[in-house]
Protein backbone atom coordinates (compact mmCIF):
# COMPACT_ATOMS: atom_id res chain seq x y z
CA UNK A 1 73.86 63.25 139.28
CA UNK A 2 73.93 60.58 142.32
CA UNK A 3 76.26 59.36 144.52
CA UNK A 4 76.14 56.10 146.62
CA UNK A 5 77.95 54.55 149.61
CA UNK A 6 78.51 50.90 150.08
CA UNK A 7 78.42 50.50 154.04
CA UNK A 8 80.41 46.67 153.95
CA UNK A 9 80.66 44.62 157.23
CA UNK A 10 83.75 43.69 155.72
CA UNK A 11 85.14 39.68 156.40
CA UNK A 12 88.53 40.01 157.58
CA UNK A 13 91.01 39.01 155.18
CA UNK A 14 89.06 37.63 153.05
CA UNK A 15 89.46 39.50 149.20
CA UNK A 16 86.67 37.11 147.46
CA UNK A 17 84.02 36.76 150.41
CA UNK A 18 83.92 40.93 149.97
CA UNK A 19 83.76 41.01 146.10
CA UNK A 20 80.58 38.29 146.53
CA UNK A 21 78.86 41.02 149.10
CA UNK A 22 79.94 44.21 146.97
CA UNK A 23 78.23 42.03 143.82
CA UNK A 24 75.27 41.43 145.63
CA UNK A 25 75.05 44.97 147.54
CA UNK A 26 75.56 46.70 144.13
CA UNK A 27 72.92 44.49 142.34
CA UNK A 28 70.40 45.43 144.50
CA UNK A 29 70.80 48.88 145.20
CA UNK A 30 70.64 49.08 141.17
CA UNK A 31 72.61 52.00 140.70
CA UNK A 32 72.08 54.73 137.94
CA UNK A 33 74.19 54.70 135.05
CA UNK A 34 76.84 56.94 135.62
CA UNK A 35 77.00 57.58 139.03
CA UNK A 36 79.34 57.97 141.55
CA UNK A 37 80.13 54.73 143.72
CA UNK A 38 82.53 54.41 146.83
CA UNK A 39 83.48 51.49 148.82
CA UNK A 40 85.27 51.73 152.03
CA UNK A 41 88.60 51.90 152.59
CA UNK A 42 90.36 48.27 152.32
CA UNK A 43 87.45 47.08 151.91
CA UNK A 44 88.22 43.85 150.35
CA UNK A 45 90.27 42.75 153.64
CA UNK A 46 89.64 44.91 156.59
CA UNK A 47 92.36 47.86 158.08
CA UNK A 48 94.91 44.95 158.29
CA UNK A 49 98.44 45.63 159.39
CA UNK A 50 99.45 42.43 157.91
CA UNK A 51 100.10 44.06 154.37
CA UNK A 52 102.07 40.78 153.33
CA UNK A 53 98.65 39.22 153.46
CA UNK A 54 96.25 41.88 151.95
CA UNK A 55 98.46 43.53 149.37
CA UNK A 56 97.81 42.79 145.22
CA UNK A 57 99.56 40.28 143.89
CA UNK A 58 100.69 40.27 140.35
CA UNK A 59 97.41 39.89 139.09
CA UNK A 60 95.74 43.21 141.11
CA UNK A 61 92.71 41.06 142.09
CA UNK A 62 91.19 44.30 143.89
CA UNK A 63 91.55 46.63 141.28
CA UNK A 64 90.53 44.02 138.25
CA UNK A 65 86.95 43.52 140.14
CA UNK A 66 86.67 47.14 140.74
CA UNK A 67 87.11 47.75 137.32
CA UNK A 68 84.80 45.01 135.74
CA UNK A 69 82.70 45.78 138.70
CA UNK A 70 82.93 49.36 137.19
CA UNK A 71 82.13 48.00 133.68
CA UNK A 72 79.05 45.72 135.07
CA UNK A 73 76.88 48.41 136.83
CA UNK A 74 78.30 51.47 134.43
CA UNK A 75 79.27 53.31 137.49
CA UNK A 76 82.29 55.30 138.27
CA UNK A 77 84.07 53.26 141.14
CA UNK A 78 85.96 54.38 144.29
CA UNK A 79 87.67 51.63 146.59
CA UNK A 80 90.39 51.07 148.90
CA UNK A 81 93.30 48.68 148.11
CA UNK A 82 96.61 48.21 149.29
CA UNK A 83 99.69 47.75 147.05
CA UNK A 84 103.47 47.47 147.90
CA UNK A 85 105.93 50.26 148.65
CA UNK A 86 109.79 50.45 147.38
CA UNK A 87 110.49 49.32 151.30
CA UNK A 88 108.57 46.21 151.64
CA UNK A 89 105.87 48.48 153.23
CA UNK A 90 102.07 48.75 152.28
CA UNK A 91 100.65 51.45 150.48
CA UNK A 92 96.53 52.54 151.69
CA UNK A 93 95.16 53.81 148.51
CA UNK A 94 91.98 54.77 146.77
CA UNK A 95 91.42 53.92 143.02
CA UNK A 96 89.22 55.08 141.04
CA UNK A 97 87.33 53.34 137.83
CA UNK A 98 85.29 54.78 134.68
CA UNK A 99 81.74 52.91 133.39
CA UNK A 100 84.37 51.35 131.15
CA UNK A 101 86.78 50.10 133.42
CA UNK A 102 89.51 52.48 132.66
CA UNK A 103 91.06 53.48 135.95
CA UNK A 104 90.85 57.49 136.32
CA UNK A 105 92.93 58.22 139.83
CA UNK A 106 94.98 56.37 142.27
CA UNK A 107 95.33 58.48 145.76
CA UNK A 108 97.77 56.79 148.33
CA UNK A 109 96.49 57.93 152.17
CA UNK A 110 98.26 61.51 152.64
CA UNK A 111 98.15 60.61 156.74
CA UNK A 112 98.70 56.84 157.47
CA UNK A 113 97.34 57.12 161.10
CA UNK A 114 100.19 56.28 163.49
CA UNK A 115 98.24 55.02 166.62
CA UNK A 116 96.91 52.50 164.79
CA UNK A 117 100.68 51.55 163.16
CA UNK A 118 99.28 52.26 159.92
CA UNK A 119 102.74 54.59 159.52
CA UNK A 120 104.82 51.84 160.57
CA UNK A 121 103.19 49.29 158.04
CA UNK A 122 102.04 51.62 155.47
CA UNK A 123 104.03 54.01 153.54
CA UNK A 124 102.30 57.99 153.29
CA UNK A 125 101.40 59.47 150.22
CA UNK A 126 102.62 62.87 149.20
CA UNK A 127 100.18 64.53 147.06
CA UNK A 128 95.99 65.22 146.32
CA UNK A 129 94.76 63.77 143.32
CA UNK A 130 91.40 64.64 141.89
CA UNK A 131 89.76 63.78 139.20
CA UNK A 132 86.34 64.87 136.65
CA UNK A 133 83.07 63.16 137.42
CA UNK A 134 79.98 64.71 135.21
CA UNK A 135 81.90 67.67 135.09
CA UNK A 136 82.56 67.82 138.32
CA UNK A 137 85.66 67.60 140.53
CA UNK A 138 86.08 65.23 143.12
CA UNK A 139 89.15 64.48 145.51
CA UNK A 140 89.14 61.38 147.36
CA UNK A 141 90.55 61.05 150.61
CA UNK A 142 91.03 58.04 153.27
CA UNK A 143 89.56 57.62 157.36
CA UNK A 144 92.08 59.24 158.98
CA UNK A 145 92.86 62.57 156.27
CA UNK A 146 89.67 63.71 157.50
CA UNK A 147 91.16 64.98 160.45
CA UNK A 148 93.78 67.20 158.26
CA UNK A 149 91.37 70.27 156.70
CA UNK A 150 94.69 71.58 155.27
CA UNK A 151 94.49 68.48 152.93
CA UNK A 152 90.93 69.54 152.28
CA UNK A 153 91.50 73.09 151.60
CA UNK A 154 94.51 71.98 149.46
CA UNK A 155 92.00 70.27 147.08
CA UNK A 156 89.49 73.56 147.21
CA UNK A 157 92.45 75.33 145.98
CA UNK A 158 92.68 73.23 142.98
CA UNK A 159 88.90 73.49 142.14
CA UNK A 160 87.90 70.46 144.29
CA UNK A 161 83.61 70.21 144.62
CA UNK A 162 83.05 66.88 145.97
CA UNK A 163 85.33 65.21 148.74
CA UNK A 164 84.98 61.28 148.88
CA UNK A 165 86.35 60.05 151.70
CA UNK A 166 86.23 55.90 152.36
CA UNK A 167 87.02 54.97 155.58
CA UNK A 168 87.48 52.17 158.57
CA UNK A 169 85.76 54.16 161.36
CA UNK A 170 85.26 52.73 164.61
CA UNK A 171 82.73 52.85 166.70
CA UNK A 172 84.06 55.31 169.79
CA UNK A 173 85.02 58.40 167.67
CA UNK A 174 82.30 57.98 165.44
CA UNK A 175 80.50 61.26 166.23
CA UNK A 176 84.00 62.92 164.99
CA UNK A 177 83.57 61.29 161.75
CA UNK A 178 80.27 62.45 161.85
CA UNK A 179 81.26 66.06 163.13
CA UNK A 180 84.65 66.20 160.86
CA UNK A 181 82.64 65.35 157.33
CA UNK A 182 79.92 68.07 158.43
CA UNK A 183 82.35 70.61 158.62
CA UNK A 184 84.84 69.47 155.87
CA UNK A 185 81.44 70.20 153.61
CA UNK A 186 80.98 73.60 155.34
CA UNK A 187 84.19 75.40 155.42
CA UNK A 188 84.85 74.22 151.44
CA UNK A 189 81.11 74.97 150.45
CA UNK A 190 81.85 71.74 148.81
CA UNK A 191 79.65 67.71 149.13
CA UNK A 192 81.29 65.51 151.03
CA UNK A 193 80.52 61.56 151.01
CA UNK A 194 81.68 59.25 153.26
CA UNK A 195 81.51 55.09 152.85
CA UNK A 196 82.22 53.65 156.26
CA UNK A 197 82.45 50.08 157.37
CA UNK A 198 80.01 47.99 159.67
CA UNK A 199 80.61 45.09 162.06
CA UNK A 200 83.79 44.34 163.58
CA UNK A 201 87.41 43.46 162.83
CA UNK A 202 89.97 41.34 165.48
CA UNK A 203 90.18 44.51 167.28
CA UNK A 204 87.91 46.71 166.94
CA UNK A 205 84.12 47.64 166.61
CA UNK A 206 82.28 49.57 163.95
CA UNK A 207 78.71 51.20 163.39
CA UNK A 208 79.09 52.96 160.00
CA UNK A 209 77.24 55.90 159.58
CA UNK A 210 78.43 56.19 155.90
CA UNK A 211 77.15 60.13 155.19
CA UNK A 212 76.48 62.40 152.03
CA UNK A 213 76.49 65.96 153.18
CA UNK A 214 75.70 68.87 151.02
CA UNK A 215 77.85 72.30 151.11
CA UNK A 216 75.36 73.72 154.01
CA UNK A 217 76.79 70.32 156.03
CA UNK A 218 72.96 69.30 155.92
CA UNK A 219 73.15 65.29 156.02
CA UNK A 220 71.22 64.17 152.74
CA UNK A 221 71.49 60.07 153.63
CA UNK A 222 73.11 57.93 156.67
CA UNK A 223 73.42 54.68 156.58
CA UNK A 224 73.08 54.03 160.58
CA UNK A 225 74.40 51.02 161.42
CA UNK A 226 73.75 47.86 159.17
CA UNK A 227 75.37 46.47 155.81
CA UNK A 228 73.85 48.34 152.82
CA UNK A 229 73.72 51.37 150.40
CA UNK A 230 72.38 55.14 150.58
CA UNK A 231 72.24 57.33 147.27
CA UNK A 232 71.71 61.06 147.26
CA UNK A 233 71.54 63.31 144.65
CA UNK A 234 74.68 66.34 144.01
CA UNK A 235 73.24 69.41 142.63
CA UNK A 236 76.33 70.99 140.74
CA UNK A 237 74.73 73.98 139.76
CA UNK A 238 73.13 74.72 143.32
CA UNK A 239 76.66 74.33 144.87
CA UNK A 240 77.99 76.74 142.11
CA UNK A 241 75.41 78.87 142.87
CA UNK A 242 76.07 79.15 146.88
CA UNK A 243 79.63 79.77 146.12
CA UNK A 244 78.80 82.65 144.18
CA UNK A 245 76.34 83.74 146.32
CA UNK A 246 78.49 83.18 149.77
CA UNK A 247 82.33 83.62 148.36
CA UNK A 248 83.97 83.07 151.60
CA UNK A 249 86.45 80.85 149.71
CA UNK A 250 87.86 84.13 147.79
CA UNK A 251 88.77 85.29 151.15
CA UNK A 252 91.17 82.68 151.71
CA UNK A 253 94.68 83.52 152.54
CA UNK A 254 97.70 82.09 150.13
CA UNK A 255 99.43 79.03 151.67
CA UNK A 256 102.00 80.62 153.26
CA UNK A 257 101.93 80.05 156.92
CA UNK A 258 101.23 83.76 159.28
CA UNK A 259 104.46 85.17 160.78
CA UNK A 260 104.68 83.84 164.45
CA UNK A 261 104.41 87.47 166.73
CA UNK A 262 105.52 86.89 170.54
CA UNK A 263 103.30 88.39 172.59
CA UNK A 264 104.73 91.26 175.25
CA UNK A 265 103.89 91.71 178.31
């Protein structure tokens, strides 16, 4: 089983110039039939806050090339696209494509990340979604979830094994992207891939350092810094195995939040 990350220096606002450089990324990399594929998050316009701009129209332009793109390379297909909200607001979502171009999952960002506007503009989801990938299950999450392990363990809880997380980055946190997937993969004995962007948007910088980290948190690929794709292989049965081996995650507590004790003097 392989996974790959498409590290885009994404054009800004500009839907077909990114299809053209996904075609062209994906037909070289040459990926295996069947694999698992993830773009970054809006990756067809850049982390706009201009969702009247960057937002499907009535034809879903985004998610039709994602799913012939899907079809074309017999991959399973993870990217970011933004669609309306009931209030006029975006929605920052994640779909998710079969080899035959059946969509499988659609994941709206669980923490639209406020500093940025992102929850002004862009409405929050409200619930994990995972779905089966060569028998294995995968939850995909966007840039600024990663920062929320309760969504994380959330997905454990419902039998997650593989986190995909697609993401606009930038450049000055970027060793808590690096940090966060490491230990996202650790605590959840779980793999963890993350498709970041490259280049730069109106505003900010980005160096990518797209990752696939196994359940030990030992990197298996990074993409460093330029346009391109890394692959890595997921070994189900070793991650079963370690689980079994190291069940730390039956030793989790239920959901419920520990009674606050004040301390006495």
């Amino acid at each position: 089983m392989k996974i790959y990350c498409v590290q885009l220096d994404i054009v800004w606002e500009n839907k077909p110039a990114n299809y053209d450089q996904v075609q062209r990324l994906l037909g070289a990399a040459k990926p295996e039939a069947g694999s698992l594929v993830l773009l970054p998050e809006m990756f067809a316009t850049g982390f706009s806050m201009n969702v009247a701009a960057v937002r499907e129209g009535g034809s879903q332009e985004t998610e039709t090339f994602l799913a012939q793109a899907a079809r074309q390379f017999d991959i399973y297909l993870i990217g970011g696209v933004v669609n309306g909200a009931a209030d006029g607001r975006g929605r920052n979502e994640a779909v998710v494509f079969s080899p035959e171009g059946k969509r499988l999952a659609r994941y709206c960002k669980m923490q639209p990340f406020t500093l940025g506007g992102e929850a002004r503009n862009y409405e929050a989801g409200e619930e994990i979604v995972t779905f089966n990938w060569q028998n294995c299950r995968v939850a995909p999450f966007i840039c600024y979830d990663l920062r929320f392990p309760e969504l994380f363990r959330a997905a454990v809880r419902q039998g997650v094994q593989l986190f995909a997380v697609i993401a606009n980055w930038p450049i000055m946190r970027i060793q808590h992207w690096v940090t966060l997937l490491q230990a996202r993969a650790i605590e959840n004995q779980a793999y963890v891939a993350g498709a970041n962007r490259c280049g730069a948007d109106p505003k900010l910088t980005y160096n990518g350092r797209s990752l696939i980290v196994d359940p030990h948190g030992n990197i298996l690929s990074d993409a460093a810094h330029a346009q391109g794709v890394i692959s890595a292989d997921v070994d189900l049965k070793a991650l079963i195995a370690w689980r079994a081996d190291f069940p730390a995650l039956n030793d989790m507590r239920t959901e419920r939040a520990p009674r606050p004790v004040l301390a006495t003097p």
